[in-house]
C-alpha atoms as a PDB file:
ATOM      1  CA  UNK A   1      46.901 148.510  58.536  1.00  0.00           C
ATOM      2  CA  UNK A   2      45.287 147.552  61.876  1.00  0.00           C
ATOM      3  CA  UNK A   3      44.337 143.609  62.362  1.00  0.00           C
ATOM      4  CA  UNK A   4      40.945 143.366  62.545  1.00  0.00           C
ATOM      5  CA  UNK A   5      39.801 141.603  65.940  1.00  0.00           C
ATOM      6  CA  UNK A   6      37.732 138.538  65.451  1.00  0.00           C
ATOM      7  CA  UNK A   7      35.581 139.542  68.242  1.00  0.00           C
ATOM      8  CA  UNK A   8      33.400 142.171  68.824  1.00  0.00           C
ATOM      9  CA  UNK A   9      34.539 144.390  71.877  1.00  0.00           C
ATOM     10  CA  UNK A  10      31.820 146.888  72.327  1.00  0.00           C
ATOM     11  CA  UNK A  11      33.370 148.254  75.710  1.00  0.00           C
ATOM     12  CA  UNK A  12      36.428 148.996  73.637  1.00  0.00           C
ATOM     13  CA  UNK A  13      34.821 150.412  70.686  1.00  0.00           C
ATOM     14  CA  UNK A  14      32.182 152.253  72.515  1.00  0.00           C
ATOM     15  CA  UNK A  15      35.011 154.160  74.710  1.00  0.00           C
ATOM     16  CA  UNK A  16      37.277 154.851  72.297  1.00  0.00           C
ATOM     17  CA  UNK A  17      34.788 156.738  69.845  1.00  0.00           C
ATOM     18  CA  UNK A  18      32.787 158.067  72.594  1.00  0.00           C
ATOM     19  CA  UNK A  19      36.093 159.749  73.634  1.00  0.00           C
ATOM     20  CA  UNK A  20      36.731 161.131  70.011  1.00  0.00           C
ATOM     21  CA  UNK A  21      33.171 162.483  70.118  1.00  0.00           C
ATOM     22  CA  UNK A  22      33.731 163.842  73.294  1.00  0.00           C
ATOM     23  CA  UNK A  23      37.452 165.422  72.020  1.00  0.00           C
ATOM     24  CA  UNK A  24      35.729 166.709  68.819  1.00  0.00           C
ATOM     25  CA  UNK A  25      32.991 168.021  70.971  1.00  0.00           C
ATOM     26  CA  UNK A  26      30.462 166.649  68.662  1.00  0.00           C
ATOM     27  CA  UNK A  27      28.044 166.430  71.784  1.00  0.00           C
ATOM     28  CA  UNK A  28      27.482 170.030  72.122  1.00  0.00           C
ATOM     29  CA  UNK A  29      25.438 172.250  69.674  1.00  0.00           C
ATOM     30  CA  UNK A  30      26.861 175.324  68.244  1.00  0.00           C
ATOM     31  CA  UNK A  31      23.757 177.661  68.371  1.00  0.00           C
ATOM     32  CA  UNK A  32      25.784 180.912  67.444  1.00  0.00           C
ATOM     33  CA  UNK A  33      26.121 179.857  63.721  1.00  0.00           C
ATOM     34  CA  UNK A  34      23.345 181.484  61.245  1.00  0.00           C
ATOM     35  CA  UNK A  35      22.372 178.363  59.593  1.00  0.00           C
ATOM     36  CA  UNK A  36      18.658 177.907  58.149  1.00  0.00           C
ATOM     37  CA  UNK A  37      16.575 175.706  60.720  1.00  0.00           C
ATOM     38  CA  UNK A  38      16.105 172.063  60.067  1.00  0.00           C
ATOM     39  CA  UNK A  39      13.143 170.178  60.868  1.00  0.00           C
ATOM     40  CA  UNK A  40      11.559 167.362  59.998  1.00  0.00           C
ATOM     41  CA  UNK A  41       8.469 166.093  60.428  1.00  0.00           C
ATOM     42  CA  UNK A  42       8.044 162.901  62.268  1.00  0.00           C
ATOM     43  CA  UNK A  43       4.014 161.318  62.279  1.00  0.00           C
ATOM     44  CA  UNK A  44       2.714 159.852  65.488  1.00  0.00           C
ATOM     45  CA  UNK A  45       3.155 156.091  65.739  1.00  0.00           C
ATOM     46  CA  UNK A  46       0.469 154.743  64.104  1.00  0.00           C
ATOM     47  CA  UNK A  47       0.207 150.650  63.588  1.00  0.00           C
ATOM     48  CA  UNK A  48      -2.173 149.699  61.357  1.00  0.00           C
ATOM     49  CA  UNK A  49      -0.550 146.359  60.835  1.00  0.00           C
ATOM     50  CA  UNK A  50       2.105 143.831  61.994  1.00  0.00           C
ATOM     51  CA  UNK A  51       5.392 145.681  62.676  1.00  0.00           C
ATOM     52  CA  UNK A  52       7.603 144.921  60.040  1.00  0.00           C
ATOM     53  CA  UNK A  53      11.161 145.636  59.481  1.00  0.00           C
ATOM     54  CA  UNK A  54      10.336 148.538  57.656  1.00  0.00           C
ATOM     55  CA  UNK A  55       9.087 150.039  60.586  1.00  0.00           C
ATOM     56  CA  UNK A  56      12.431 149.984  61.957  1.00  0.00           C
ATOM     57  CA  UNK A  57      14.278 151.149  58.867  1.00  0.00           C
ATOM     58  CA  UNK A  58      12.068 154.114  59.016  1.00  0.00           C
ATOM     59  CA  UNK A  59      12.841 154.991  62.403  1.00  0.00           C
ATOM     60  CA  UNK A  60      16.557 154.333  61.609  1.00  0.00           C
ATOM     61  CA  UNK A  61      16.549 156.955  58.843  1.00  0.00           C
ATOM     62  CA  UNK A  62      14.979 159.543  60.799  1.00  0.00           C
ATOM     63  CA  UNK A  63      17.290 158.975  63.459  1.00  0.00           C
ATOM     64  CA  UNK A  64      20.473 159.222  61.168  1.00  0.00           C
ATOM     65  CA  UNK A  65      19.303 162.616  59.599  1.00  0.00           C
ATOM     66  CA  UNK A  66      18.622 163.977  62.539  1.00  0.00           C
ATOM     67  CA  UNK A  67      21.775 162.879  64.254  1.00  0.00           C
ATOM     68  CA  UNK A  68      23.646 163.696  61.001  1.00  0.00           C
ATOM     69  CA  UNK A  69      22.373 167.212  60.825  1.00  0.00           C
ATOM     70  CA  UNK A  70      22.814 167.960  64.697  1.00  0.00           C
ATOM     71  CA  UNK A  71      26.464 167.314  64.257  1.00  0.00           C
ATOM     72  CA  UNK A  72      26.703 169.568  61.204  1.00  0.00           C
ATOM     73  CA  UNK A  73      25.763 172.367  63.712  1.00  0.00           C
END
């Protein structure tokens, strides 16, 4: 097992799963597969208070799905 570095290294980290993603090809769509569509429906930013932090986990989950759903082709 791999010792964990007590420092964060995000030059490191960043280039070695950017070139996995890159290896994997996880950056290009694979529009020939007949797949139902995904979408999902994203309101307009409307504030009707103080941002919270659940603004922000909002966003984060809609950004996961659609990331997550992208790479699934």
């Amino acid at each position: 097992m791999e010792k964990m570095n007590k420092r964060y290294e995000p030059q490191e980290i960043e280039k070695k799963w950017g070139d996995w993603w890159e290896k994997n090809n996880y950056f290009s769509p694979h529009a020939g597969k007949k797949k139902t569509t995904f979408s999902m429906v994203m309101p307009p930013p409307n504030i009707t208070g103080a941002l919270h932090m659940g603004h922000a986990f909002n966003n984060t989950l809609q950004d996961i799905v659609a990331r997550f759903k992208r790479m699934q082709g």
